[in-house]
C-alpha atoms as a PDB file:
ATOM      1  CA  UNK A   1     -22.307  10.620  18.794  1.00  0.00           C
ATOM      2  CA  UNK A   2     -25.406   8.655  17.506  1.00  0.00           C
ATOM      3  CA  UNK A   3     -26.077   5.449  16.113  1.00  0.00           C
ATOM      4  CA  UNK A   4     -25.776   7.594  12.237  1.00  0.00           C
ATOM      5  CA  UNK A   5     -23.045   9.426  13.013  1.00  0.00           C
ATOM      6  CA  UNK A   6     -21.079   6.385  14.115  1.00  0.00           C
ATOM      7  CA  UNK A   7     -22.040   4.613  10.958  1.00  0.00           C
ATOM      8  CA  UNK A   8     -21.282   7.082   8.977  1.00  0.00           C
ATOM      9  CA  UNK A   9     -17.714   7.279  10.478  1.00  0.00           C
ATOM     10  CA  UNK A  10     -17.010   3.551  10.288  1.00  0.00           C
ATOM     11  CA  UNK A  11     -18.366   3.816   6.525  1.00  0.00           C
ATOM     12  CA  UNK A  12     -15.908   6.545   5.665  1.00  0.00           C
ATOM     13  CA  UNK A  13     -12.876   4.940   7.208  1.00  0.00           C
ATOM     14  CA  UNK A  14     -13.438   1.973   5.457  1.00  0.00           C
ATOM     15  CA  UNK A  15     -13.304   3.641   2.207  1.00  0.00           C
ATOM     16  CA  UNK A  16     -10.226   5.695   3.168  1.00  0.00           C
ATOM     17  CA  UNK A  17      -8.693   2.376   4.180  1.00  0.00           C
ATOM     18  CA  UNK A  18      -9.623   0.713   0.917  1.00  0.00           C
ATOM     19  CA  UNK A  19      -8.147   3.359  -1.204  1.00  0.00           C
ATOM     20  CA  UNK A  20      -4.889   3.756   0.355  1.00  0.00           C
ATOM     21  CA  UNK A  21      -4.507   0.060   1.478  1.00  0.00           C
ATOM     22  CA  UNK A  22      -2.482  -1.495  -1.633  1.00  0.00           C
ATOM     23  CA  UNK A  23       0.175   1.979  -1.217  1.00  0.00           C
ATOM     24  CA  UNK A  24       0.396   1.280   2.409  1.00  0.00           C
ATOM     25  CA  UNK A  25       1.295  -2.203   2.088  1.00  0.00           C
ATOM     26  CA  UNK A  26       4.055  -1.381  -0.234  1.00  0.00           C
ATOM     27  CA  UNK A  27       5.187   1.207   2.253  1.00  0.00           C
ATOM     28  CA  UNK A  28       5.196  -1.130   5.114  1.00  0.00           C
ATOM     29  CA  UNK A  29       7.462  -3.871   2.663  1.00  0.00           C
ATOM     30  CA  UNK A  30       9.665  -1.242   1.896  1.00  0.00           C
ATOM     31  CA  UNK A  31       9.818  -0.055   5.406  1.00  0.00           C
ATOM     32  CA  UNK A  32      10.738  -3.503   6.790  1.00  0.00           C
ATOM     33  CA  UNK A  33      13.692  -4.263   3.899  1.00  0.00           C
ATOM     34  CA  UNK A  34      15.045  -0.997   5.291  1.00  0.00           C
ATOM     35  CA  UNK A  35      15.076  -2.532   8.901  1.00  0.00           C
ATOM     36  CA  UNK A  36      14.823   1.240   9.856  1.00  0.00           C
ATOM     37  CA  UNK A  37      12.311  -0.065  12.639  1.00  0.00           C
ATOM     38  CA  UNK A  38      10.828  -2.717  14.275  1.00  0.00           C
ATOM     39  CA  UNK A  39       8.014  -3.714  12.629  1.00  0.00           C
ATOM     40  CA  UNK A  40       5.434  -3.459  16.005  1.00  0.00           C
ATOM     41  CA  UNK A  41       6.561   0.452  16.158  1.00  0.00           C
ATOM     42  CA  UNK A  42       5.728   1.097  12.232  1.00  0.00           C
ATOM     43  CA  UNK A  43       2.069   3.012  13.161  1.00  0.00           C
ATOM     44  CA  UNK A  44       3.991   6.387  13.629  1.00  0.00           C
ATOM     45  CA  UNK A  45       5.460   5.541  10.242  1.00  0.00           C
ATOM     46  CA  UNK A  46       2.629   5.413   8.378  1.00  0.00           C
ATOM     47  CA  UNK A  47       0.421   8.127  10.895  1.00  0.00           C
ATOM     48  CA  UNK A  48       3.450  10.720   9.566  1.00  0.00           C
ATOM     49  CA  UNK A  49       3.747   9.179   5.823  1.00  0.00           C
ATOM     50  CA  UNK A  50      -0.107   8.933   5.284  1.00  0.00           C
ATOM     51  CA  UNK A  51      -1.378  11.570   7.347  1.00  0.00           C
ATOM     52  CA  UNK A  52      -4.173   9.494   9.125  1.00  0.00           C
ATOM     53  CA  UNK A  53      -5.073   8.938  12.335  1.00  0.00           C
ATOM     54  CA  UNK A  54      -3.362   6.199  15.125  1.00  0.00           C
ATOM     55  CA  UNK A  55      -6.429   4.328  14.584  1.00  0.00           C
ATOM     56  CA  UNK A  56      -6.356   3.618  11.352  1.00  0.00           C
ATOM     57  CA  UNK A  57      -2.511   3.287  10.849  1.00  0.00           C
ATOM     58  CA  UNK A  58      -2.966   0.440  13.482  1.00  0.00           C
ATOM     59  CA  UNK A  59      -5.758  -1.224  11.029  1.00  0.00           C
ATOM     60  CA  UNK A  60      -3.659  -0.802   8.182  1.00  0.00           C
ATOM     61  CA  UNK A  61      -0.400  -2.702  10.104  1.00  0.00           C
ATOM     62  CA  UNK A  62      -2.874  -5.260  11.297  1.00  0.00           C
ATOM     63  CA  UNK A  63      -4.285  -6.338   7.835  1.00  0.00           C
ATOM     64  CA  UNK A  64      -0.443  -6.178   6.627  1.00  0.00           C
ATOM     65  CA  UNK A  65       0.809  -8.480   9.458  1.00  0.00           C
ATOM     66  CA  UNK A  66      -2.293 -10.530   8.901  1.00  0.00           C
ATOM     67  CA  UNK A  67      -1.251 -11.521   5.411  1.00  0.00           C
ATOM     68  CA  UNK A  68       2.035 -12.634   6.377  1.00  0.00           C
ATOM     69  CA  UNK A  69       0.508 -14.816   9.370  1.00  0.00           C
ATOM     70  CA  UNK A  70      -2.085 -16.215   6.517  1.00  0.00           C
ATOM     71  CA  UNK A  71       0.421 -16.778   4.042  1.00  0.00           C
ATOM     72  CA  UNK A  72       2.432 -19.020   6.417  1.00  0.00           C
ATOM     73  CA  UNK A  73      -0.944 -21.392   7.645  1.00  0.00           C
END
């Protein structure tokens, strides 16, 4: 893959994680008051809710968990 290609990519998964960020979030909250999993195990969650790759349910748990870790500094 080339130097386009790959910016291409990043460019398009940043817009598909922009979109869908604010309905994942409120996915994850609801998915942690159901205590149906740990919270560290959710990316199969939202992979098989969201239909997206491993990747980029692991940057959408991130950004959640980040807010929590900001909110308490």
């Amino acid at each position: 893959m080339d130097n386009i290609e790959r910016d291409t990519q990043a460019l398009l998964e940043d817009e598909e994680f922009n979109q869908n960020k604010n309905e994942v979030f409120l996915y994850l909250e609801e998915l942690r008051e159901s205590g149906q999993t740990n919270m560290f195990g959710a990316v199969n969650f939202i992979q098989a809710e969201f239909e997206c790759s491993q990747h980029m349910s692991r940057r959408y748990l991130v950004a959640w968990m980040q807010g929590y870790k900001d909110e308490e500094e």
